[in-house]
Protein backbone atom coordinates (compact mmCIF):
# COMPACT_ATOMS: atom_id res chain seq x y z
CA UNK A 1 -1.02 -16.89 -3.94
CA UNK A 2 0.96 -13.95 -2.63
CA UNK A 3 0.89 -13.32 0.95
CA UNK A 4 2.06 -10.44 2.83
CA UNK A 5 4.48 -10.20 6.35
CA UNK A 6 1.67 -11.49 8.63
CA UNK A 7 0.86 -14.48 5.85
CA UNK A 8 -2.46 -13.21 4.70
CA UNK A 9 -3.50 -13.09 0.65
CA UNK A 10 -2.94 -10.17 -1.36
CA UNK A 11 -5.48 -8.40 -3.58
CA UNK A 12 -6.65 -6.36 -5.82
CA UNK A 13 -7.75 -3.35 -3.69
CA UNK A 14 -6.45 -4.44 -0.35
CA UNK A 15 -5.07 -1.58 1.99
CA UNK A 16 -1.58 -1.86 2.64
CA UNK A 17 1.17 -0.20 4.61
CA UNK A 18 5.12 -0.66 3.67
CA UNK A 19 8.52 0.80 4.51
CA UNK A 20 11.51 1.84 2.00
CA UNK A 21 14.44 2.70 4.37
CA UNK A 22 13.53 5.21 7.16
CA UNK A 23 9.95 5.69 5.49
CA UNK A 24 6.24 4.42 6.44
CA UNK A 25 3.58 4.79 3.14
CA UNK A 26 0.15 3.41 3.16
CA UNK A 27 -1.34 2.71 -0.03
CA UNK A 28 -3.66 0.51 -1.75
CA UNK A 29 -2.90 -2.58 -4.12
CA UNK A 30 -3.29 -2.07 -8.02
CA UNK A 31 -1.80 -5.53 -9.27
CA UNK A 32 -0.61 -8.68 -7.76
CA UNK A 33 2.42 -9.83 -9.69
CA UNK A 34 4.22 -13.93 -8.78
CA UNK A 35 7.07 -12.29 -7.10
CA UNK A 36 6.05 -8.37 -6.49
CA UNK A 37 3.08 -6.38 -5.81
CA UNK A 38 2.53 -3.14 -7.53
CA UNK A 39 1.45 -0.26 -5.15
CA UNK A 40 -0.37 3.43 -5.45
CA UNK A 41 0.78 5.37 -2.46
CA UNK A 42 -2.35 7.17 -1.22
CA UNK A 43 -0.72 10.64 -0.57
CA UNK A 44 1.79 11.50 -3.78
CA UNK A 45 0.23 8.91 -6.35
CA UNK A 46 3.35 7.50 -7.31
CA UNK A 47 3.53 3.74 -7.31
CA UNK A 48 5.82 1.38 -6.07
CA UNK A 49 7.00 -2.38 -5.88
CA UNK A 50 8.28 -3.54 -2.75
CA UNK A 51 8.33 -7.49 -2.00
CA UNK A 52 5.84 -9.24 -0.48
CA UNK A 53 7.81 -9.53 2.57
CA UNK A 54 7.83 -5.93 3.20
CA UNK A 55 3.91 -4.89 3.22
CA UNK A 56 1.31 -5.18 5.79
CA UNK A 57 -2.01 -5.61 4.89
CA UNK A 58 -4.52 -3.60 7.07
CA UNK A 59 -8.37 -3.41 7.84
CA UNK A 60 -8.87 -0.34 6.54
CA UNK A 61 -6.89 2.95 6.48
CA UNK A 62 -7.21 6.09 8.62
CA UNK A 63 -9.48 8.65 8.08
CA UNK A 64 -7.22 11.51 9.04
CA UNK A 65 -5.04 9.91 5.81
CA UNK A 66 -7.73 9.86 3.34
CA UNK A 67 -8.63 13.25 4.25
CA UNK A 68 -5.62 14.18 3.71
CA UNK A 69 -5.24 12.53 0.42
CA UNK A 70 -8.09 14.54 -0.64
CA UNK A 71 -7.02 17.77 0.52
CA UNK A 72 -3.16 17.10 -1.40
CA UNK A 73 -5.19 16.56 -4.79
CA UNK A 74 -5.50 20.26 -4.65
CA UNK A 75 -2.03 21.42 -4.55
């Protein structure tokens, strides 16, 4: 089982937030892989595959972010 910073289990679906250098994302999990976990960063799409070590797994995200998710789609 693949457990995040704070030792809880990874899923399918789970909110997450990471880092990659000077950077915060949150995001949502799309596949839990042995070693790595394949992201989709809510705002730009693109997805990502940091270690384990490096993500946070969160109750649920922000609204302000979704909203702003939603109004990106449409640039």
């Amino acid at each position: 089982m693949v457990t995040d910073h704070l030792e809880q289990p990874l899923k399918v679906g789970d909110p997450v937030v990471w880092c990659n250098y000077n950077r915060l994302y949150m995001g949502l999990v799309i596949k839990v892989m042995p070693k790595r976990v394949r992201l989709k960063n809510i705002l730009t799409g693109y997805e990502h595959q940091p270690l384990p070590s490096k993500i946070v797994k969160v109750e649920a995200l922000p609204k302000a972010t979704l909203f702003a998710a939603i109004k990106g789609q449409g640039d």
